[in-house]
Protein backbone atom coordinates (compact mmCIF):
# COMPACT_ATOMS: atom_id res chain seq x y z
CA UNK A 1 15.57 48.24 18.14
CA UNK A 2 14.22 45.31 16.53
CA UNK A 3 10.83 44.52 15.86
CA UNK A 4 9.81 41.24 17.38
CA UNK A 5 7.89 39.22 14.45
CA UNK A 6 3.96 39.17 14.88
CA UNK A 7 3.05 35.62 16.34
CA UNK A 8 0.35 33.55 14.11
CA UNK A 9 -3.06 33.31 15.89
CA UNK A 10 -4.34 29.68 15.60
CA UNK A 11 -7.78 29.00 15.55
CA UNK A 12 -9.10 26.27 17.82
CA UNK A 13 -12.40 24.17 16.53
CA UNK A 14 -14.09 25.94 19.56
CA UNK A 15 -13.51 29.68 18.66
CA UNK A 16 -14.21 28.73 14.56
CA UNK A 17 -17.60 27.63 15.81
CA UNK A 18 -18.20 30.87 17.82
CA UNK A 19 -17.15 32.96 15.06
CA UNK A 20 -19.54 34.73 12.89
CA UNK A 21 -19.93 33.85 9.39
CA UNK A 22 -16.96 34.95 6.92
CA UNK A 23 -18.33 35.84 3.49
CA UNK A 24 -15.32 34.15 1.80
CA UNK A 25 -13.83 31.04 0.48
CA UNK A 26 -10.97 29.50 2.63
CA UNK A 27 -9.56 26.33 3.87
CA UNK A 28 -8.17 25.93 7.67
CA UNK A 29 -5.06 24.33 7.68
CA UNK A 30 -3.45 23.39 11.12
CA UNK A 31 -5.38 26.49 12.51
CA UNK A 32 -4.32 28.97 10.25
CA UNK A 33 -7.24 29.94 7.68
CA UNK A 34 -6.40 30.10 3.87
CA UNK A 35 -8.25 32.75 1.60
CA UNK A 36 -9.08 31.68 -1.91
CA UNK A 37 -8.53 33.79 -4.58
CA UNK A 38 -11.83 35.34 -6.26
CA UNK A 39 -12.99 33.20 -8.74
CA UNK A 40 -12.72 33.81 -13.02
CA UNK A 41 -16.59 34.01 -14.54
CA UNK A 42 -15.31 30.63 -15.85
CA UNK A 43 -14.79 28.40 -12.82
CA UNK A 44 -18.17 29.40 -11.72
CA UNK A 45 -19.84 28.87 -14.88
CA UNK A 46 -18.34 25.64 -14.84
CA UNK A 47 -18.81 24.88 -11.33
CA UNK A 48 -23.19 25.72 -11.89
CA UNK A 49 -22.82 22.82 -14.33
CA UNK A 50 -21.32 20.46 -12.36
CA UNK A 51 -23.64 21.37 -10.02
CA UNK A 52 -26.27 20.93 -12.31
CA UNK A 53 -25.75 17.30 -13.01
CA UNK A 54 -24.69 16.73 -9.46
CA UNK A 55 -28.63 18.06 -8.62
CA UNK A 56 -30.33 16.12 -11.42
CA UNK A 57 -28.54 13.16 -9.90
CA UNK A 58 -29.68 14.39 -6.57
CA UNK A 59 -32.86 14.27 -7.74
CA UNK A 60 -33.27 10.98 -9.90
CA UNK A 61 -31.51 8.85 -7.27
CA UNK A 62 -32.67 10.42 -4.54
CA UNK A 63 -29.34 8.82 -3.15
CA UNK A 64 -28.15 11.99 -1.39
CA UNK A 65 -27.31 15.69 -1.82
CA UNK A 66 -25.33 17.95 -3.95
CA UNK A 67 -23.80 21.48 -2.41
CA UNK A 68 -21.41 23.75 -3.40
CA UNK A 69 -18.78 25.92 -2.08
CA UNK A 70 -18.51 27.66 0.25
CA UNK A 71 -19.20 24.36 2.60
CA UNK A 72 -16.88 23.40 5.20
CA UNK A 73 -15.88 19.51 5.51
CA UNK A 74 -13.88 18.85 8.71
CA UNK A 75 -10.78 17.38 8.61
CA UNK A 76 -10.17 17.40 11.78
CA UNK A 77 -10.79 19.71 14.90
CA UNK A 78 -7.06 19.34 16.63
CA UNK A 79 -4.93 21.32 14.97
CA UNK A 80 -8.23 22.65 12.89
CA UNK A 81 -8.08 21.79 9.36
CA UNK A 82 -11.20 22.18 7.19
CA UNK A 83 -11.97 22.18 3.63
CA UNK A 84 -14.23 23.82 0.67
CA UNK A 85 -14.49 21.54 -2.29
CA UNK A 86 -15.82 23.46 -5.19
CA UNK A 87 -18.84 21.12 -5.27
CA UNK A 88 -19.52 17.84 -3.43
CA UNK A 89 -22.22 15.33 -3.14
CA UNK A 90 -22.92 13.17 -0.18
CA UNK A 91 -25.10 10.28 0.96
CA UNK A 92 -28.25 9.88 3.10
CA UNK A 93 -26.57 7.58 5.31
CA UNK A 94 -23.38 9.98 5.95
CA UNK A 95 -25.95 13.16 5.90
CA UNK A 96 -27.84 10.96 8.87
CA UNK A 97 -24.17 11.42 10.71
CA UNK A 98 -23.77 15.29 10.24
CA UNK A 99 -26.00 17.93 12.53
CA UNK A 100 -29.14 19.28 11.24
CA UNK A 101 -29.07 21.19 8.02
CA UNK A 102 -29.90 24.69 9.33
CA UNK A 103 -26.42 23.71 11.48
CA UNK A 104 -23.82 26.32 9.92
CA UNK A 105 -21.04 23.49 11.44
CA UNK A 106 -19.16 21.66 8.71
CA UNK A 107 -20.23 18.45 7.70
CA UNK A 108 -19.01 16.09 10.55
CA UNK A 109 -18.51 13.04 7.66
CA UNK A 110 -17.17 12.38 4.57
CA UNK A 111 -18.81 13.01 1.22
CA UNK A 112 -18.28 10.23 -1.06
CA UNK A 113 -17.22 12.98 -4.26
CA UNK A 114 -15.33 16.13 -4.10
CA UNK A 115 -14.94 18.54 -7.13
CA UNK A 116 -11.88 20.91 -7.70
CA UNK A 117 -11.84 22.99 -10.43
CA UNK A 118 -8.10 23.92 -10.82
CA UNK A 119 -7.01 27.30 -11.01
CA UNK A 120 -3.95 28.92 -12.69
CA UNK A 121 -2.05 29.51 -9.16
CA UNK A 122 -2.84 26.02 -7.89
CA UNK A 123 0.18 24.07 -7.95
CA UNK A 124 0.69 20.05 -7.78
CA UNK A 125 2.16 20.77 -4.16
CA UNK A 126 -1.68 22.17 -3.02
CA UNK A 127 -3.61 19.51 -4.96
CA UNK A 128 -1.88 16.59 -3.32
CA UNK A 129 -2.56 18.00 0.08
CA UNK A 130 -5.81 18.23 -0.08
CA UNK A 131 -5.86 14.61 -1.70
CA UNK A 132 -4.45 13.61 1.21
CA UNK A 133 -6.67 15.60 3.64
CA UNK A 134 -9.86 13.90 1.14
CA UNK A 135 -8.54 10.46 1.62
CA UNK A 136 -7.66 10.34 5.63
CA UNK A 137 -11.66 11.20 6.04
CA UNK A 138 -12.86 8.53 3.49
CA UNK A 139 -14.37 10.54 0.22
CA UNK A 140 -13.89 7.76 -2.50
CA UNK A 141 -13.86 10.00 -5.07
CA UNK A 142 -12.34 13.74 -6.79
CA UNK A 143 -12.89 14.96 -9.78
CA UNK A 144 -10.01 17.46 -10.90
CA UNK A 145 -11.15 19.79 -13.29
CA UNK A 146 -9.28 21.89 -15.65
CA UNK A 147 -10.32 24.68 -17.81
CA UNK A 148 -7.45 24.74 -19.61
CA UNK A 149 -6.67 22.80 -21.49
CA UNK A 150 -10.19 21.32 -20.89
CA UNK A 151 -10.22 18.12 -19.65
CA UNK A 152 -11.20 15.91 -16.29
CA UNK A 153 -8.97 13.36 -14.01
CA UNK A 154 -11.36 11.17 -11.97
CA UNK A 155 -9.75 9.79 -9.18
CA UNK A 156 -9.98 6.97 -6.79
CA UNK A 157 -9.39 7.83 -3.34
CA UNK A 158 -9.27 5.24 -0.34
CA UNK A 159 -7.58 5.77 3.06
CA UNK A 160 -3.72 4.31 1.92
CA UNK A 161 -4.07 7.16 -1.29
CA UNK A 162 -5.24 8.21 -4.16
CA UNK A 163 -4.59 6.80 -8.20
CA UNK A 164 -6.03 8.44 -11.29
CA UNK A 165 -9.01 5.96 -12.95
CA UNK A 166 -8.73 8.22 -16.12
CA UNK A 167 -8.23 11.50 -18.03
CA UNK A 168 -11.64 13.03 -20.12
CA UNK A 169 -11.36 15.56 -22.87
CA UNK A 170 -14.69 16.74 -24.79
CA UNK A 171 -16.84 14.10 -26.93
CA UNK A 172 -15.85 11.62 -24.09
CA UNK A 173 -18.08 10.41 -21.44
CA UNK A 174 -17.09 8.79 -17.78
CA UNK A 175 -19.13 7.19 -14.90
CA UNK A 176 -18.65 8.04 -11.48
CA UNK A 177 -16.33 5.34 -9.33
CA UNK A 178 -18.93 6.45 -6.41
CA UNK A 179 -22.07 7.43 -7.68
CA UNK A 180 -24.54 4.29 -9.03
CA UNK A 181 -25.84 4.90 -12.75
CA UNK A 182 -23.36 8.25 -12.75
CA UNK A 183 -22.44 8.95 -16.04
CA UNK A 184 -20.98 12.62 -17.21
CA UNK A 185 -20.31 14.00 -20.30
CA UNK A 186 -17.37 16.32 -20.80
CA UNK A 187 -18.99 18.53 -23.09
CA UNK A 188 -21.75 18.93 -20.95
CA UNK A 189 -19.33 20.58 -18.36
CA UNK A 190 -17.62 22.58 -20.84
CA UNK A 191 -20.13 23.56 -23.28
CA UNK A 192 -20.09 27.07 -25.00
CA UNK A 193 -23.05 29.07 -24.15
């Protein structure tokens, strides 16, 4: 007798809200949640210093905020797709659209800058679709980060796609396409401790 195979369960926008909070990283695409792999001592080292200048922009400007994974943006609720960036930062005036910030819903708009800091498994396939996801909701910029060989790709992002404004190794500095008076050193990302 054969065994009839076991039908996928897709999760509406209603039942992710009722759910209780998952301890883990993972996107929602077209209902069907993702699990990240756990991440290398690396990626999160670099990810708290990306963070780091993200906040101390955060804090100069005063222009907006700077969070880090795991934070949902919405996609969109029908079929539910949802992502974590590794680190975003977005405006006041697109904060002043999302729900209050003890509101465990994901942000409702579109941060203007999304980090991902590549892993080994993630393929040019995966990237692109979340470029694609990042420019349909109207986040202007990505950073793609790669630990190895170290080095940065800023991108532009804008609703008909996304084009690479430049590659950044160490001992080079770029300025954000989004962020006023932005500028980031490489090495300050990818310093040894």
């Amino acid at each position: 007798m054969a065994i009839a195979p076991k039908q996928t369960q897709y999760l509406t926008y209603e039942e992710y809200l009722a759910e209780p909070e998952i301890m883990q990283r993972y996107d929602i695409l077209d209902g069907v949640r993702h699990f990240m792999t756990n991440p290398t001592r690396l990626h999160q080292r670099v990810l708290m210093r990306i963070c780091r200048i993200l906040t101390r922009y955060e804090e100069e400007s005063g222009a907006g905020e700077a969070l880090i994974a795991p934070c949902d943006v919405l996609i969109r609720k029908s079929p539910l797709r949802t992502r974590q960036p590794d680190v975003l930062f977005i405006s006041n005036e697109r904060l002043a659209e999302c729900k209050e910030e003890t509101d465990p819903t994901p942000l409702l708009a579109a941060p203007e800058l999304v980090v991902e800091i590549l892993s080994p498994s993630e393929n040019r396939r995966s990237v692109g679709e979340k470029l694609i996801d990042y420019c349909a909701i109207g986040v202007q910029e990505c950073w793609l980060v790669r630990t190895e060989p170290q080095s940065i790709e800023v991108l532009r992002l804008t609703k008909e796609g996304f084009e690479s404004a430049g590659h950044y190794n160490p001992k080079e500095t770029f300025q954000s396409l989004a962020m006023t008076n932005l500028s980031v050193s490489v090495d300050e990302i990818f310093a040894s401790e």
